[in-house]
C-alpha atoms as a PDB file:
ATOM      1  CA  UNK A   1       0.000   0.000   0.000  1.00  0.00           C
ATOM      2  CA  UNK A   2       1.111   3.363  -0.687  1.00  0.00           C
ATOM      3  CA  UNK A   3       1.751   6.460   1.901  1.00  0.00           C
ATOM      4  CA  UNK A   4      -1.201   7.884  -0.302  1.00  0.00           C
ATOM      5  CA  UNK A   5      -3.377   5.354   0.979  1.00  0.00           C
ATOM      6  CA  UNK A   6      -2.554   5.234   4.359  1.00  0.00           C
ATOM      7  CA  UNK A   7      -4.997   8.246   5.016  1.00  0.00           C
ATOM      8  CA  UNK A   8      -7.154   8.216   8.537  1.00  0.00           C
ATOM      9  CA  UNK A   9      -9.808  10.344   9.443  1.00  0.00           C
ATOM     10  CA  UNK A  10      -9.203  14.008  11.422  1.00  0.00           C
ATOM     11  CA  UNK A  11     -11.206  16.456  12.659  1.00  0.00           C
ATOM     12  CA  UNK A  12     -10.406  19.947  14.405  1.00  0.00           C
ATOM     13  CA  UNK A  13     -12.964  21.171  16.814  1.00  0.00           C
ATOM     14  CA  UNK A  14     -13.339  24.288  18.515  1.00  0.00           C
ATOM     15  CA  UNK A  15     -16.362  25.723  20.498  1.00  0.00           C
ATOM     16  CA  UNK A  16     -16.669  28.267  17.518  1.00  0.00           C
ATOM     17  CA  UNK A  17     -17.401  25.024  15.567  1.00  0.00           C
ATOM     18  CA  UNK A  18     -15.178  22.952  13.306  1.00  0.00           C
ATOM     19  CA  UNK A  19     -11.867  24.262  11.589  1.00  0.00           C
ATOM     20  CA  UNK A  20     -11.175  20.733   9.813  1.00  0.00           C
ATOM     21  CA  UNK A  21     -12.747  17.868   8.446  1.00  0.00           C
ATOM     22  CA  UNK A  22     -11.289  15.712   6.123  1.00  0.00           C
ATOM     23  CA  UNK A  23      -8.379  12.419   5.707  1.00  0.00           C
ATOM     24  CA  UNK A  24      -5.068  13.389   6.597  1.00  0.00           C
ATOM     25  CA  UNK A  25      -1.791  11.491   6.331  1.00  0.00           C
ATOM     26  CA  UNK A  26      -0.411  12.876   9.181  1.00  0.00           C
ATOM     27  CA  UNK A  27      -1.001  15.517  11.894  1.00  0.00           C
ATOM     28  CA  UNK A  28       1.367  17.147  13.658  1.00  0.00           C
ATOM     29  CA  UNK A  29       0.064  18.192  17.525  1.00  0.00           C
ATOM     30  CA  UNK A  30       1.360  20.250  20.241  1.00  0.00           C
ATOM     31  CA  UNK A  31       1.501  18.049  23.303  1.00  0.00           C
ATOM     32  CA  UNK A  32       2.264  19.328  26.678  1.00  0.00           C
ATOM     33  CA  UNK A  33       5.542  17.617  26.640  1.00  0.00           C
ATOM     34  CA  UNK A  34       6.586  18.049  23.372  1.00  0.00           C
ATOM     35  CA  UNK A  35       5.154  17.967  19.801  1.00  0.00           C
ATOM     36  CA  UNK A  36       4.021  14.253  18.388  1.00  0.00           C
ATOM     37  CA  UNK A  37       3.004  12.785  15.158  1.00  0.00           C
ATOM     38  CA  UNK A  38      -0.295  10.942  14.284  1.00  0.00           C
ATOM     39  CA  UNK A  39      -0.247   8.387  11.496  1.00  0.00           C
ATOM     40  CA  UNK A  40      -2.536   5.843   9.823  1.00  0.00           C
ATOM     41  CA  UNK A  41      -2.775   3.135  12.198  1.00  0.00           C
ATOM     42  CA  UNK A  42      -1.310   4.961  15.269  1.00  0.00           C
ATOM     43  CA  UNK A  43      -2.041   3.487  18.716  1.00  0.00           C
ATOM     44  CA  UNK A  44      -5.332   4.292  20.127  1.00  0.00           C
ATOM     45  CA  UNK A  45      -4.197   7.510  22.335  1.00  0.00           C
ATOM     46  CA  UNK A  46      -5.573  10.568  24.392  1.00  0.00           C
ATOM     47  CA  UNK A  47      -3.361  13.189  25.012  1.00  0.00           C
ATOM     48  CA  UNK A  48      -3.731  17.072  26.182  1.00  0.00           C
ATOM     49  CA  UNK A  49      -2.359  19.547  24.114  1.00  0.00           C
ATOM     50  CA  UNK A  50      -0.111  22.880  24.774  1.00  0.00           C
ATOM     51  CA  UNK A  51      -0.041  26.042  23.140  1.00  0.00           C
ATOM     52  CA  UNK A  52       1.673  25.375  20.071  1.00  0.00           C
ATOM     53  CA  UNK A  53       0.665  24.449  15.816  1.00  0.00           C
ATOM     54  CA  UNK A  54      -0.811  21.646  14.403  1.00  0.00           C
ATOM     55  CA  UNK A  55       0.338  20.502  10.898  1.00  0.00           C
ATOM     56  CA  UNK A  56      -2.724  18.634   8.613  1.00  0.00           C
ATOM     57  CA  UNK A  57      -1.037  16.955   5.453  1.00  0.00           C
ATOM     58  CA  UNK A  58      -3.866  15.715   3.079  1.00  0.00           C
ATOM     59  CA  UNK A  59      -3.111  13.939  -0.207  1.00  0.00           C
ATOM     60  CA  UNK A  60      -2.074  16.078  -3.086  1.00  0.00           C
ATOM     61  CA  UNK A  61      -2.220  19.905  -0.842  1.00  0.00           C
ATOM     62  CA  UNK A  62       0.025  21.820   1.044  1.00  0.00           C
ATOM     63  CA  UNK A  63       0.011  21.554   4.892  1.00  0.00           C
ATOM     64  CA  UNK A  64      -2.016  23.390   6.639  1.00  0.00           C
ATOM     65  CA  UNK A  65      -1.031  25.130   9.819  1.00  0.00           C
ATOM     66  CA  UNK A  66      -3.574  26.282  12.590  1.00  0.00           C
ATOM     67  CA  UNK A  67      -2.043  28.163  15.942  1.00  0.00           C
ATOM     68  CA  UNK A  68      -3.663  26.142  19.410  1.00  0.00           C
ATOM     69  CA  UNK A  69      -4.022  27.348  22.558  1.00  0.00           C
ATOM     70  CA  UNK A  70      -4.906  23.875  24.264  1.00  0.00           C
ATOM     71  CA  UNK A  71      -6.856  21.038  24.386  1.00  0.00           C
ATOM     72  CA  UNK A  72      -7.679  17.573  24.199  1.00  0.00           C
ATOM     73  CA  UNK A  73      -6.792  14.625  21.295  1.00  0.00           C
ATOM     74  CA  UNK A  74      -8.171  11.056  20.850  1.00  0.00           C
ATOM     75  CA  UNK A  75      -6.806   8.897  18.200  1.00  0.00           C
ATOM     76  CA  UNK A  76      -8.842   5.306  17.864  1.00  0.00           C
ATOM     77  CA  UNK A  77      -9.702   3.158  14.924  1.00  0.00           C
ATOM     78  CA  UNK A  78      -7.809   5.679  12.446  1.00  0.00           C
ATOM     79  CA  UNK A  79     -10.519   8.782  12.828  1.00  0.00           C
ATOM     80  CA  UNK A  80      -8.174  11.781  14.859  1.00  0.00           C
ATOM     81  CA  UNK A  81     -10.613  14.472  16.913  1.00  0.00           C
ATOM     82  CA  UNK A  82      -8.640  17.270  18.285  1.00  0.00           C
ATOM     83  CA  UNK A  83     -10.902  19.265  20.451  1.00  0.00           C
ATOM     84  CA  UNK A  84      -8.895  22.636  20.814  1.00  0.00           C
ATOM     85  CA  UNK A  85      -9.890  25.437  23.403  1.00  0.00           C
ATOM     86  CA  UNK A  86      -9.019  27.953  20.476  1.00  0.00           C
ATOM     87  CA  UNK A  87      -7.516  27.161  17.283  1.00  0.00           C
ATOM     88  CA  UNK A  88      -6.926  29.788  13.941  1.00  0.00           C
ATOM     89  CA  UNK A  89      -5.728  29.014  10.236  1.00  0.00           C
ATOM     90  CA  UNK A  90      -2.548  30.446   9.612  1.00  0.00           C
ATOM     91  CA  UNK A  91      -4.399  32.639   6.532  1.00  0.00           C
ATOM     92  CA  UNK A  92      -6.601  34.413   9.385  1.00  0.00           C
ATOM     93  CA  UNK A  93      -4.086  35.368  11.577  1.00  0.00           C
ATOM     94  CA  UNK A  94      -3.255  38.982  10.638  1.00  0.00           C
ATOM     95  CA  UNK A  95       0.791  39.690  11.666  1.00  0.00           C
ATOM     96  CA  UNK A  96       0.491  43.281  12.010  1.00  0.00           C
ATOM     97  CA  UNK A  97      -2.694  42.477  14.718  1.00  0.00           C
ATOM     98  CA  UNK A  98      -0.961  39.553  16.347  1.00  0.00           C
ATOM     99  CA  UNK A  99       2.292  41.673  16.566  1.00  0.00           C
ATOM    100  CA  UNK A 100       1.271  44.830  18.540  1.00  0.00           C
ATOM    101  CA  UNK A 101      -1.039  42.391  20.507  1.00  0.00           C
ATOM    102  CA  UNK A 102       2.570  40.856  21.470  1.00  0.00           C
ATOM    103  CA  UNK A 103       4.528  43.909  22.272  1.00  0.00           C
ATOM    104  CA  UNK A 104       1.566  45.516  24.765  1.00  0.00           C
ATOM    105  CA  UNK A 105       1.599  42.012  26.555  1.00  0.00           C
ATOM    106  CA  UNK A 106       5.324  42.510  26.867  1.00  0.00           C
ATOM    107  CA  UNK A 107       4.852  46.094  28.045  1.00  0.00           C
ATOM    108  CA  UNK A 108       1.997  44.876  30.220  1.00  0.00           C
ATOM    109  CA  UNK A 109       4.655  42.528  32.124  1.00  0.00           C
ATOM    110  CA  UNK A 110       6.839  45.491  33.052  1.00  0.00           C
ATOM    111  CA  UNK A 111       4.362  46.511  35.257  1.00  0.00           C
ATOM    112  CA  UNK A 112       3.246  43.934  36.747  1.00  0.00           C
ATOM    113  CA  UNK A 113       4.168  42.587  39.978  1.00  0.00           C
ATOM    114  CA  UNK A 114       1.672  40.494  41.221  1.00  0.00           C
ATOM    115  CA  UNK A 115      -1.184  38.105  38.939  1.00  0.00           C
ATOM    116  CA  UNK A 116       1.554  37.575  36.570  1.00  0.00           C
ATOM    117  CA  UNK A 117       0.309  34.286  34.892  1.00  0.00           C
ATOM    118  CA  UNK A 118      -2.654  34.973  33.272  1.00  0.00           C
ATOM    119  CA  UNK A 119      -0.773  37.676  31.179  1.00  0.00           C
ATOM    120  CA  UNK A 120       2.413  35.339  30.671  1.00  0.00           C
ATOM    121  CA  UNK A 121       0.181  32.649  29.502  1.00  0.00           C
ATOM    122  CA  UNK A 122      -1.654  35.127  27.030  1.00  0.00           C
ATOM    123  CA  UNK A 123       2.018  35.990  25.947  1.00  0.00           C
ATOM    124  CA  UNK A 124       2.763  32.676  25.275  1.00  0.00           C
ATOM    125  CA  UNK A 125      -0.428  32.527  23.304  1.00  0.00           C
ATOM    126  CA  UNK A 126       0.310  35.791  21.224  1.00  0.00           C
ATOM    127  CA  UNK A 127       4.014  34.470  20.528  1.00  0.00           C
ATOM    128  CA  UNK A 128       2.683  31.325  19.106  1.00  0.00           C
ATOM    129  CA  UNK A 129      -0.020  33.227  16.899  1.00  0.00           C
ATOM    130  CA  UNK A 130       2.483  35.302  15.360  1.00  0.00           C
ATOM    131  CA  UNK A 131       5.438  32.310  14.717  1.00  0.00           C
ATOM    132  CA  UNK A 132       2.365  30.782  12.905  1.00  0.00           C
ATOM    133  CA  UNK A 133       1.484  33.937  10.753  1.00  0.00           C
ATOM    134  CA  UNK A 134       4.955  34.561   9.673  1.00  0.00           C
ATOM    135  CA  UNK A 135       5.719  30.745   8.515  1.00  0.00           C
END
């Protein structure tokens, strides 16, 4: 069989509503540990995912890259569903946007002394949004 054939099922959810639908040959996910590849016939796994990009190859297209921000994966029976807390196509990320959106968070932490999480984790967030516009 060729790699052409070896194609399972994928799906990117969001609570905005689905982002991807389609047969992949492999996906490329963020885990909380480190990135990790899904291919036809992978182990049945569920796994949590960090802030990072997924990669979708299909058959015969270029990859596509969405920017995550967390969530959950289940691979079983070939048919990936990645439900991510927030997920954008690299096409709809606008650099200029994610940019200044970057450099106020970074201005933001000068200041701040106490409650700094929430604003590192959005800076984390906005770092990874930007790295995925300007691929």
């Amino acid at each position: 069989m060729s790699d052409d054939n070896k194609l399972f099922d994928a799906q990117l959810l969001t609570p905005e509503g689905p982002l991807f639908e389609g047969d992949a040959q492999r996906v490329t996910l963020p885990g909380r540990n480190g990135s990790f590849q899904v291919l036809f016939n992978h182990a049945p796994i569920v796994s949590s995912l960090g802030i990072g990009q997924i990669l979708i190859e299909e058959p015969g297209k270029p990859k596509t890259v969405y920017a995550v921000s967390g969530g959950f994966i289940e691979m079983n029976k070939n048919r990936l569903t990645i439900l991510a807390e927030k997920a954008e196509e690299k096409s709809t990320i606008d650099p200029a946007e994610a940019r200044t959106l970057r450099d106020s968070l970074k201005e933001k932490l000068k200041t701040i002394k106490q409650g700094r999480e929430p604003v590192e984790i959005d800076l984390l967030i906005a770092d990874n949004r930007l790295k995925v516009a300007e691929l």
